[in-house]
C-alpha atoms as a PDB file:
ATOM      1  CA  UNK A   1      32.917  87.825 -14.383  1.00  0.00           C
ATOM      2  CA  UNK A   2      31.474  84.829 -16.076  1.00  0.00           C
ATOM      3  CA  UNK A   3      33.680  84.155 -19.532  1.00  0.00           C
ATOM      4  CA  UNK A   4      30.278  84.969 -21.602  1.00  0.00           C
ATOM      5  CA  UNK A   5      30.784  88.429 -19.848  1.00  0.00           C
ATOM      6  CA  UNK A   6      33.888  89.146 -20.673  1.00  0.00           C
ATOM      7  CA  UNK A   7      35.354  90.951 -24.015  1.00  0.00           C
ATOM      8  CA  UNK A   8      37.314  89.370 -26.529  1.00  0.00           C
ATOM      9  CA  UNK A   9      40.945  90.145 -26.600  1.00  0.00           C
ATOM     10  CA  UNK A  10      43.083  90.445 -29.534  1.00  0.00           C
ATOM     11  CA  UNK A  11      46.228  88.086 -28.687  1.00  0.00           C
ATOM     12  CA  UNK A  12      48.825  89.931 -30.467  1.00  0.00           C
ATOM     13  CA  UNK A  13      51.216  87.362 -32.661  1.00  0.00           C
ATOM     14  CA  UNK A  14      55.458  86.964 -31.784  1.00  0.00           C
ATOM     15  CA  UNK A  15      57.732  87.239 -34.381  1.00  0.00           C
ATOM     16  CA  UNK A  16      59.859  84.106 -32.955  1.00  0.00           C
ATOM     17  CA  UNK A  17      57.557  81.808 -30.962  1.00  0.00           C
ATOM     18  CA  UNK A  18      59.988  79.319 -30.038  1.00  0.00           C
ATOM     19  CA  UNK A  19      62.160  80.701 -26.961  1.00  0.00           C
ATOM     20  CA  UNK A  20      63.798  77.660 -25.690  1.00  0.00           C
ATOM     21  CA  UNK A  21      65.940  75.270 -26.616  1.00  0.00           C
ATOM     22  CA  UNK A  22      64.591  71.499 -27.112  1.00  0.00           C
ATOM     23  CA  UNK A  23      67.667  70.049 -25.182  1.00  0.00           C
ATOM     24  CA  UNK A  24      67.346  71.970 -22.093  1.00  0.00           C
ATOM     25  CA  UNK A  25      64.261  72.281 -19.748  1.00  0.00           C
ATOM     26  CA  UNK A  26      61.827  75.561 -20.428  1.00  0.00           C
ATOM     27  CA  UNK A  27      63.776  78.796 -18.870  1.00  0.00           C
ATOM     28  CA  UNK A  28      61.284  81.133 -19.915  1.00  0.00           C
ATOM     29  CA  UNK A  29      57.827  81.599 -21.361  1.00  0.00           C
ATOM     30  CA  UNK A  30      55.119  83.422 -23.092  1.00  0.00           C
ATOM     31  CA  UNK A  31      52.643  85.461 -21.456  1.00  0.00           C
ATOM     32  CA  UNK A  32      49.795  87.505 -22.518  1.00  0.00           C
ATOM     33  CA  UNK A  33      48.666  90.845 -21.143  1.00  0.00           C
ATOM     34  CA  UNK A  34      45.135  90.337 -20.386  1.00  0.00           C
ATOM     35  CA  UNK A  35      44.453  94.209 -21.025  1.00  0.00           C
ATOM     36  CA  UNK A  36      45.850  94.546 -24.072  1.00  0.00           C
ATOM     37  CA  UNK A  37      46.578  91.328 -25.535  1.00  0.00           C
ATOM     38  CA  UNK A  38      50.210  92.015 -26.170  1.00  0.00           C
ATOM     39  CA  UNK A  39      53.192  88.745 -25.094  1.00  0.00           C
ATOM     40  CA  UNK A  40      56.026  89.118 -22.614  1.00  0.00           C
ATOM     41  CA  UNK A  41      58.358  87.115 -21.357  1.00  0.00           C
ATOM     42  CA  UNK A  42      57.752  85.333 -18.379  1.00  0.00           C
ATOM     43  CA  UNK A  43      60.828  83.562 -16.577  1.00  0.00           C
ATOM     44  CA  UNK A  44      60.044  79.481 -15.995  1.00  0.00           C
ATOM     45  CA  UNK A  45      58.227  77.094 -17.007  1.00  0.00           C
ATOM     46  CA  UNK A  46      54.578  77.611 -17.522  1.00  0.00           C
ATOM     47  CA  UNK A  47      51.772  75.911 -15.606  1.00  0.00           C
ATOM     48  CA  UNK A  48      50.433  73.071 -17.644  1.00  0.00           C
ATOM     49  CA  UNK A  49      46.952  73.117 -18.958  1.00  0.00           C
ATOM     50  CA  UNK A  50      44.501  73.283 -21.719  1.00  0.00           C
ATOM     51  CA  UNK A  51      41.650  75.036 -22.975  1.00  0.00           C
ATOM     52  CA  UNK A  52      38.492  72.677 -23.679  1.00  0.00           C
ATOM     53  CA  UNK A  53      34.827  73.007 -25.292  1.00  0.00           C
ATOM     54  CA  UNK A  54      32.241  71.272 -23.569  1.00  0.00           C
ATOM     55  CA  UNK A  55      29.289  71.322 -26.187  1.00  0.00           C
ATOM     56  CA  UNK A  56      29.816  68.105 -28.857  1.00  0.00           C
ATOM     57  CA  UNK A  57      29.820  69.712 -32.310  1.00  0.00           C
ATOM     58  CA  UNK A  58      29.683  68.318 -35.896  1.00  0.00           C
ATOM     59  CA  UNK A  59      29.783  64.132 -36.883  1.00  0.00           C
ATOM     60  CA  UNK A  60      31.109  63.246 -32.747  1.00  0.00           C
ATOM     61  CA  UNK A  61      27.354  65.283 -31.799  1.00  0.00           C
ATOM     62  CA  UNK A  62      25.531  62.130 -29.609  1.00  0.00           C
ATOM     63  CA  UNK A  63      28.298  59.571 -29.956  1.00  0.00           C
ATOM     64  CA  UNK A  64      30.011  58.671 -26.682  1.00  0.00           C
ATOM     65  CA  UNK A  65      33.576  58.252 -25.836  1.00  0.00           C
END
């Protein structure tokens, strides 16, 4: 299913966020439910990544990097 396909989920909001300690490497992380939305806990660290727009809006529109 192409993401223009798919529905919109509501990601529910955590009370606490932070779950880790700055001093010690990631033990656990958050996870969404991609049914309902809703965060768990997930045990380790998380996979590294980043979400990105392709189209160029606003004053950057035309100017290259």
């Amino acid at each position: 299913m192409s993401a223009e396909q798919q529905p919109e989920i509501p990601l529910q909001p955590v009370e606490r966020p932070i779950i880790c300690s700055p001093c010690h490497e990631p033990a656990e992380h958050w996870q969404y439910d991609r049914q309902t939305g809703a965060a768990y806990h997930a045990a380790g660290r998380r996979p590294a990544g980043y979400w990105y727009e392709t189209d160029r809006v606003g004053s950057q529109r035309g100017r290259r990097c």
